[in-house]
Protein backbone atom coordinates (compact mmCIF):
# COMPACT_ATOMS: atom_id res chain seq x y z
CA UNK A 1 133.69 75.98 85.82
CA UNK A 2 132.45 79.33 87.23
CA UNK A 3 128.75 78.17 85.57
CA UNK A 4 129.12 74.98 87.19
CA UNK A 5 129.55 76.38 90.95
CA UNK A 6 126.74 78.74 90.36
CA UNK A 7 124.16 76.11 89.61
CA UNK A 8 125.57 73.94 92.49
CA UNK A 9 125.05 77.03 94.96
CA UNK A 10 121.43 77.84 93.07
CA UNK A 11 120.26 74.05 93.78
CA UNK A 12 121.39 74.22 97.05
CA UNK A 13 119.60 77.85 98.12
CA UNK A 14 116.60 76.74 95.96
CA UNK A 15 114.84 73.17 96.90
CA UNK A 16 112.79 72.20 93.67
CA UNK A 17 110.81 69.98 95.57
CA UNK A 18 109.49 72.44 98.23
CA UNK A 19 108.85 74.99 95.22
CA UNK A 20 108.04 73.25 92.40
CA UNK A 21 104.42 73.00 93.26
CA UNK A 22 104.58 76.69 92.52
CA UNK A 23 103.03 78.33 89.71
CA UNK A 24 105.27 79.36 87.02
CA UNK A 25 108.21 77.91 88.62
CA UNK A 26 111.04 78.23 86.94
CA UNK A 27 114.83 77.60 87.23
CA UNK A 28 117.85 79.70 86.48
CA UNK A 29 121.71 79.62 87.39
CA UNK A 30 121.23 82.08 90.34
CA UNK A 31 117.95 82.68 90.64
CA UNK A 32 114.06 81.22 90.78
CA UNK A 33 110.97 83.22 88.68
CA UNK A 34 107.82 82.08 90.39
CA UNK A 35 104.24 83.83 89.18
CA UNK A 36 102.41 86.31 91.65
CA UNK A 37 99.89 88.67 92.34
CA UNK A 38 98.74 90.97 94.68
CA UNK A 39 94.63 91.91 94.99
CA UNK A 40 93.80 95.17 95.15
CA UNK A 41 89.70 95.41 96.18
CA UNK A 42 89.24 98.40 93.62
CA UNK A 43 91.25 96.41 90.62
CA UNK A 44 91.10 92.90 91.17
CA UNK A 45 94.57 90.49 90.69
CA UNK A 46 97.19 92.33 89.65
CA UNK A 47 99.80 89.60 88.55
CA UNK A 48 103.59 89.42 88.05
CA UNK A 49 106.66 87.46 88.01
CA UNK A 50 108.76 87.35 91.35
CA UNK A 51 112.58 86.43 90.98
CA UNK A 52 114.26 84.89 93.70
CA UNK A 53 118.17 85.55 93.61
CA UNK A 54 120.99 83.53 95.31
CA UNK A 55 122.10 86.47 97.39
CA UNK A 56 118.50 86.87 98.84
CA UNK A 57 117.15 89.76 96.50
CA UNK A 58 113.54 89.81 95.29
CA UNK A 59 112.64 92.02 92.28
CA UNK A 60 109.11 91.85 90.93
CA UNK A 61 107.98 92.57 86.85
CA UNK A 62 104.79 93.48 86.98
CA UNK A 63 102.26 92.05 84.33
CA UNK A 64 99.19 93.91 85.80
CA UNK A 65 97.92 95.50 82.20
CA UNK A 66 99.09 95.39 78.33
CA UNK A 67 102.52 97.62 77.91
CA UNK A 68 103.21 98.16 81.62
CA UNK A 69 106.39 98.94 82.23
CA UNK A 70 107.01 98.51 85.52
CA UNK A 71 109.72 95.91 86.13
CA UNK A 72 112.62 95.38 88.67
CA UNK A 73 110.47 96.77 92.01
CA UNK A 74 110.64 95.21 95.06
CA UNK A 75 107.82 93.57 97.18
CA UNK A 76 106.85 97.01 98.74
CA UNK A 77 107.01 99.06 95.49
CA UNK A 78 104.79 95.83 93.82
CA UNK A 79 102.22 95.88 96.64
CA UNK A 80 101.81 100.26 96.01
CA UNK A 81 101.57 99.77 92.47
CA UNK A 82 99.08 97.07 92.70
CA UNK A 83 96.97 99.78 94.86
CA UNK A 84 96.41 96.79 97.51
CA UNK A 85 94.72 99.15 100.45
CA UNK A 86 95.46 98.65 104.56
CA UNK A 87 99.10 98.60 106.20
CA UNK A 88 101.87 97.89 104.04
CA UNK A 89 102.18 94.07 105.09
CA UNK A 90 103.41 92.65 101.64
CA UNK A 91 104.84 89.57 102.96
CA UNK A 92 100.58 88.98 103.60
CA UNK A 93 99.17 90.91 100.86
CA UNK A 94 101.72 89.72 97.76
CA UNK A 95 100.91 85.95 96.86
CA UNK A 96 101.74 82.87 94.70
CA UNK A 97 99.52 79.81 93.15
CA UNK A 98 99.59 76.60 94.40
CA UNK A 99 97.69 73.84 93.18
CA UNK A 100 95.04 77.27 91.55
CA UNK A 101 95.13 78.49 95.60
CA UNK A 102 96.13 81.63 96.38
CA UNK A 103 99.00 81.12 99.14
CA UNK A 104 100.56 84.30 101.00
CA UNK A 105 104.57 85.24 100.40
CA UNK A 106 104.96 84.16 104.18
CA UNK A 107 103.32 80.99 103.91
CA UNK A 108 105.52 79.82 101.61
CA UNK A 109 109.51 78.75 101.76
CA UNK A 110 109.90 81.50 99.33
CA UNK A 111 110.40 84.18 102.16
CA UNK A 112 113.13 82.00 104.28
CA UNK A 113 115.66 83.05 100.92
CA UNK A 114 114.82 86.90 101.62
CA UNK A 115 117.82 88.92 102.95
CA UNK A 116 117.44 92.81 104.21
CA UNK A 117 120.82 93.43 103.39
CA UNK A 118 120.82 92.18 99.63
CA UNK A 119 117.44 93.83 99.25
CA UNK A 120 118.21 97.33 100.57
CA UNK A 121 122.12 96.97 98.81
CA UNK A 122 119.54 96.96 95.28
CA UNK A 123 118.34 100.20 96.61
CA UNK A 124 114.85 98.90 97.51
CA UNK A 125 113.91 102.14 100.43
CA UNK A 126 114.16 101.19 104.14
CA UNK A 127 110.19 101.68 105.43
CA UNK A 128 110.61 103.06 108.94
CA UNK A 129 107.91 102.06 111.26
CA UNK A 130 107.30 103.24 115.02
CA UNK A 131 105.63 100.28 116.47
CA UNK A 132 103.42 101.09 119.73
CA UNK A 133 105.32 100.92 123.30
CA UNK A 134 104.20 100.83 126.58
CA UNK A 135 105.33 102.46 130.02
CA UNK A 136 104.44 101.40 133.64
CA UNK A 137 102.32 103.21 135.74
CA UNK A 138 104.85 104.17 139.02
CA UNK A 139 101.60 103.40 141.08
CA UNK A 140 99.73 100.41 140.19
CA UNK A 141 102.81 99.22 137.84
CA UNK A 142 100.35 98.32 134.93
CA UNK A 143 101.83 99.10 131.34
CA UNK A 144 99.53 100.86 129.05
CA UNK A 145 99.89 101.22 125.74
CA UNK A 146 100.81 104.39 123.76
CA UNK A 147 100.40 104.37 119.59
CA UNK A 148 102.95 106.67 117.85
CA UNK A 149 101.26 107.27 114.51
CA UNK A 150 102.01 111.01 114.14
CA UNK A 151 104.73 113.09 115.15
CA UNK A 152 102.09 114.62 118.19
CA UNK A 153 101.51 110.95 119.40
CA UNK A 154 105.61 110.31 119.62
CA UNK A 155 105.92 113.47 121.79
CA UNK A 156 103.44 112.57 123.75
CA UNK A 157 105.10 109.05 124.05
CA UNK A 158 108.91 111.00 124.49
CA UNK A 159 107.83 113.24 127.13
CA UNK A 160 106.16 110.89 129.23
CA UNK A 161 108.81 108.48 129.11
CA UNK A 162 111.24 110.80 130.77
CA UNK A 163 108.51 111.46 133.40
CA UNK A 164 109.91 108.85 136.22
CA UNK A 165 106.82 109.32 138.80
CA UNK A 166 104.22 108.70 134.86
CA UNK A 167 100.61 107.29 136.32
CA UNK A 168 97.61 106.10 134.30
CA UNK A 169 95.71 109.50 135.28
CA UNK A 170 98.31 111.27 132.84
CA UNK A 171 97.16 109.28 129.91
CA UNK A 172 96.45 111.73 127.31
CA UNK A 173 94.31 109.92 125.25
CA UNK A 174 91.61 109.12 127.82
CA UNK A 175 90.49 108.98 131.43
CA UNK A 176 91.98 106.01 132.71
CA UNK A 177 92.82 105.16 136.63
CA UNK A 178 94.80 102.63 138.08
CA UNK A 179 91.79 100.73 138.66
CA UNK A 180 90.80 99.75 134.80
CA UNK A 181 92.41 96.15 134.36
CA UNK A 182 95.61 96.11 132.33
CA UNK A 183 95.90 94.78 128.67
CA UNK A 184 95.97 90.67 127.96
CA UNK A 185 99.54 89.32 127.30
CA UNK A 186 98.31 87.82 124.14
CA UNK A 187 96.97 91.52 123.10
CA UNK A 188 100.39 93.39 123.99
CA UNK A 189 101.59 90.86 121.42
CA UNK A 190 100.43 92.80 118.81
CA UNK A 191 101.92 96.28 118.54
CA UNK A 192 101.47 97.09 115.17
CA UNK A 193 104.26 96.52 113.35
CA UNK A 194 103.62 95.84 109.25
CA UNK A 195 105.76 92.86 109.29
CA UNK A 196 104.98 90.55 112.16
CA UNK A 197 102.31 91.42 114.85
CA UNK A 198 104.37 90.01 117.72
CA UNK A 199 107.60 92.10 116.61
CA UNK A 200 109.73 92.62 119.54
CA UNK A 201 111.80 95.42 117.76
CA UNK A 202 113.72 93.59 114.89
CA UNK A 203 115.77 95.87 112.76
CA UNK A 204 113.77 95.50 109.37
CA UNK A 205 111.30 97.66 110.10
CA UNK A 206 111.08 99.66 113.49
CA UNK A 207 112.81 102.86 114.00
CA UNK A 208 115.63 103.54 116.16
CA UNK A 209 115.79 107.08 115.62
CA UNK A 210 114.76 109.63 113.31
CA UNK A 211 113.13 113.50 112.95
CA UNK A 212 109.79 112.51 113.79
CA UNK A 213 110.92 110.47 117.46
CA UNK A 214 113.44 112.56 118.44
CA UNK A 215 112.95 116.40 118.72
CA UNK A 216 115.44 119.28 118.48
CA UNK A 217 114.10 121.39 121.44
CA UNK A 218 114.41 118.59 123.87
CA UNK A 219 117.79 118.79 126.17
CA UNK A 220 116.93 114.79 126.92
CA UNK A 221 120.65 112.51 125.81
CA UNK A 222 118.66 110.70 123.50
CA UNK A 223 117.64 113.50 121.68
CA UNK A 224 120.51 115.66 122.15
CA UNK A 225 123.04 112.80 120.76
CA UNK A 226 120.84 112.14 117.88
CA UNK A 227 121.26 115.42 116.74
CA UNK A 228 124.63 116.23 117.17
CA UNK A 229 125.16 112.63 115.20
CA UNK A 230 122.11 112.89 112.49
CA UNK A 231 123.00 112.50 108.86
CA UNK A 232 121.66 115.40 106.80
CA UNK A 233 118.26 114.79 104.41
């Protein structure tokens, strides 16, 4: 009976007609193995199997060389073993065949069965990301953008986000007046976060706190409530 409900809630999670034009598609009682890759420009295809679980959980095999034993990883670990250079964007970077094409992970209706909570539950590593922000000018009220990429950058950021009267002339990554034109909508879209350009601040990926934003000889609340509430390393 128990067998029987399990491959009633598998058919229903798992559409065989919207992923059976997938290569290596196959089947099971709680979960769908579909082939994969991921193309590193020094190595070439590195291919695997990608299982698809009920609860949302994707674990990779890898199937890159002869003897490797590199199974059970998830999309992240896959797309570092693979050696597949730029951001980590594996949702982009990790692909399946259809019809001999190679099709994206987000292309696909593949990623609509991923869950963060079943996938970090396996133990796959949260990947904190600081995503670039903005702050308006208390003069010309322009936003201009500030990239946190290293710890310097985020104190930069920090500090003058606390600054009420902040202008454009204390930019400190260039001269820049009120004058210069502020950035396109469509270009403060993209802020640089690995898993959608046009992230607003979704919890998979952009920090909300950590030791690199928020700074132990600062007396700001933020910083000072972090602190007092951090969990140890």
């Amino acid at each position: 009976m128990e067998i029987e409900i399990e491959v009633m809630i598998s058919e229903g999670l798992f559409m065989e007609k919207e992923l059976k034009e997938i290569d290596g598609f196959k089947r099971g009682t709680d979960y769908v193995e579909v082939n994969c890759g991921c193309t590193s420009r020094r190595y070439g295809d590195s291919m695997a199997r990608l299982t698809v679980y009920a609860n949302g959980q994707f674990l990779i095999a890898c199937d890159c060389a002869p003897g490797c034993q590199s199974e059970r990883m998830t999309p992240y670990e896959f797309e570092k073993h693979a050696e597949r250079e730029g951001n980590s964007r594996w949702t982009s970077h990790i692909w399946v065949l259809i019809n001999n094409k190679k099709v994206p992970i987000w292309r696909t209706p593949l990623l609509k069965y991923y869950k963060l909570t079943a996938n970090r539950a396996s133990g796959s590593k949260k990947r904190i990301f600081h995503r670039d922000e903005f702050i308006c000018c208390s003069k010309c009220k322009k936003n201009r953008r500030f990239r946190l990429r290293n710890k310097e950058e985020l104190r930069i950021y920090h500090d003058s986000l606390l600054n009420k009267r902040w202008q454009c002339s204390d930019s400190p990554y260039h001269n820049i007046s009120c004058k210069v034109e502020e950035e396109r909508a469509s270009r403060k879209n993209c802020r640089g976060c690995p898993r959608r350009s046009s992230c607003k601040g979704c919890t998979s990926c952009v920090c909300f706190g950590c030791l690199k934003c928020r700074f132990i000889d600062c007396s700001c609340r933020t910083c000072v409530d972090f602190m007092q509430n951090a969990e140890p390393n």
